[in-house]
Structures are given as C-alpha cells and as structure tokens.
Protein backbone atom coordinates (compact mmCIF):
# COMPACT_ATOMS: atom_id res chain seq x y z
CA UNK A 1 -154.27 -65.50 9.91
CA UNK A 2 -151.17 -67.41 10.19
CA UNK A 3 -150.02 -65.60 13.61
CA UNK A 4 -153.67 -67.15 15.11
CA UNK A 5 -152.50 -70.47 13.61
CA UNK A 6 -149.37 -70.44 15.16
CA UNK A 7 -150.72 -69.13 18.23
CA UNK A 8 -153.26 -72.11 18.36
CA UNK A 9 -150.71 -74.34 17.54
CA UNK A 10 -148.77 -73.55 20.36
CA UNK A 11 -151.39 -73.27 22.90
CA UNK A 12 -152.35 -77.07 22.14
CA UNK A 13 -148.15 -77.97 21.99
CA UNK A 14 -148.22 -76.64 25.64
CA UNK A 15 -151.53 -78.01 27.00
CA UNK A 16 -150.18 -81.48 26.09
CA UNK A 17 -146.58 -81.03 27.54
CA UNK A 18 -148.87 -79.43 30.84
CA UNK A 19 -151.11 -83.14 30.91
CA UNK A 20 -148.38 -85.52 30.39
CA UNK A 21 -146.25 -83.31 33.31
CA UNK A 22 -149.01 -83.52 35.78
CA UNK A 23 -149.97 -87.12 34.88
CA UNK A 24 -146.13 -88.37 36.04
CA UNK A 25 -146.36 -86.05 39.69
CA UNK A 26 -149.69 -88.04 40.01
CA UNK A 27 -148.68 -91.65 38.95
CA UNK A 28 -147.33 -93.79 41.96
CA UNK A 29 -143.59 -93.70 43.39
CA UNK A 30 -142.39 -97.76 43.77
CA UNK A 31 -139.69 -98.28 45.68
CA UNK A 32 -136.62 -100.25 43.55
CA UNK A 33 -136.97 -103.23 46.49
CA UNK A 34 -141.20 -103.81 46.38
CA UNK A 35 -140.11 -105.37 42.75
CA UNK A 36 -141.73 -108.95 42.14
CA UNK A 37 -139.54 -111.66 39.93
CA UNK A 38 -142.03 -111.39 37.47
CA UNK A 39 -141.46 -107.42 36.98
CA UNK A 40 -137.94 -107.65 36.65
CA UNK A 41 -137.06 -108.51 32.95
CA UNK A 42 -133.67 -107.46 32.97
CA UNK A 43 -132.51 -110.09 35.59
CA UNK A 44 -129.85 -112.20 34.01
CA UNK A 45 -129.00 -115.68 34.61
CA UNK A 46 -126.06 -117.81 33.15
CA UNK A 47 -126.39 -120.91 31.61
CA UNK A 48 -123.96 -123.90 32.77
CA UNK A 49 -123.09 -125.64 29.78
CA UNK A 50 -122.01 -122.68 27.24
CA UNK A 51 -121.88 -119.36 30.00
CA UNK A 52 -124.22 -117.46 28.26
CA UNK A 53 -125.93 -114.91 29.77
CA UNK A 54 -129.70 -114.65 29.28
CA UNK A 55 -132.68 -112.77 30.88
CA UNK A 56 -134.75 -115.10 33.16
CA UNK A 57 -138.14 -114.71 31.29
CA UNK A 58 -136.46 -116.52 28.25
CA UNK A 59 -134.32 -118.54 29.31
CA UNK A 60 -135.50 -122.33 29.40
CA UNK A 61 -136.19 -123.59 33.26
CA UNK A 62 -135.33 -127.03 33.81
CA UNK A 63 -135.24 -128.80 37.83
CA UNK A 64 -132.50 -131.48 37.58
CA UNK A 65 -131.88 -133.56 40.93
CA UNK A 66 -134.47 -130.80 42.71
CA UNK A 67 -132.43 -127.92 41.66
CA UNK A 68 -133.25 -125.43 38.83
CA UNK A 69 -131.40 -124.48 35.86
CA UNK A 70 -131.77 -121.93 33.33
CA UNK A 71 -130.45 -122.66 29.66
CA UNK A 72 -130.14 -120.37 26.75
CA UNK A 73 -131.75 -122.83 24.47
CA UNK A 74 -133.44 -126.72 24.98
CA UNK A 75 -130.13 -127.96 23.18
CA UNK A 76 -127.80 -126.53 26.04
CA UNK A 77 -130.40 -128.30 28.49
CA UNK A 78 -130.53 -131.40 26.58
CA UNK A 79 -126.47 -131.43 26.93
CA UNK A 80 -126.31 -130.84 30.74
CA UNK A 81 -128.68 -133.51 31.31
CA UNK A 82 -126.36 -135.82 29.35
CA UNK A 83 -122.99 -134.79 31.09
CA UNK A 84 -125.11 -134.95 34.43
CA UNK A 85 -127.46 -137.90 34.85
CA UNK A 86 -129.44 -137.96 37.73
C-alpha cells in the first residue's frame, strides 16, 4: 500500500516538474532591448538635492524650467524648487 502511494506521489511530483518545463520552452523569448520604460522597474535615477538613488516608478516627477526631475520624496522637490526659482 504505501509503495503505490509513493509511487503515485511521484508520478504527480514529475508530471508537474514535466508542465511547468514545457510551459517556459513555449512562453516567448524578448529581446533585453524591445524593453518599454514602463517595464523596466529597476531603472534608477538620482535625485539632485540629497543624491539618492531611487527607482523611476517611485520617485516623484517634477518639470522645472521644461526639464524633468526625479526626487526621492516631495520634500527634496519642494527644496530644489526653493534653491532654483524659475
């Protein structure tokens, strides 16, 4: 009885290991340069009052004098505009 368990268990282990293979041979090859701005979270961006580094999609997007900034937080942006009125 507990060899036909085991056995079963097994045979399921491997059918799922067998899908998930054959689902990442079918699923679609992107090239590293097709990448959008909006897929690329990890794209860092310093800020130009205190240095910090922060990723894009957080970071808070201010256009000062037609250029754009990114802060790490609406105080940092609140202090460039200050040292840098338009």
């Amino acid at each position: 009885m507990y060899r036909l368990l085991l056995i079963v268990l097994l045979l399921t282990v491997l059918y799922f290991l067998l899908r998930q293979m054959f689902r990442g041979f079918n699923a679609p090859i992107r090239d590293s340069r097709d990448k959008s701005k909006n897929e690329e979270p990890d794209h860092m961006v310093e800020d130009p009052v205190c240095h910090t580094f922060v990723p894009k999609q957080i970071a808070v997007i201010e256009t000062i004098g037609g250029r754009e900034y990114c802060f790490c937080s609406q105080e940092c942006a609140v202090r460039f505009r200050s040292e840098h009125p338009v």
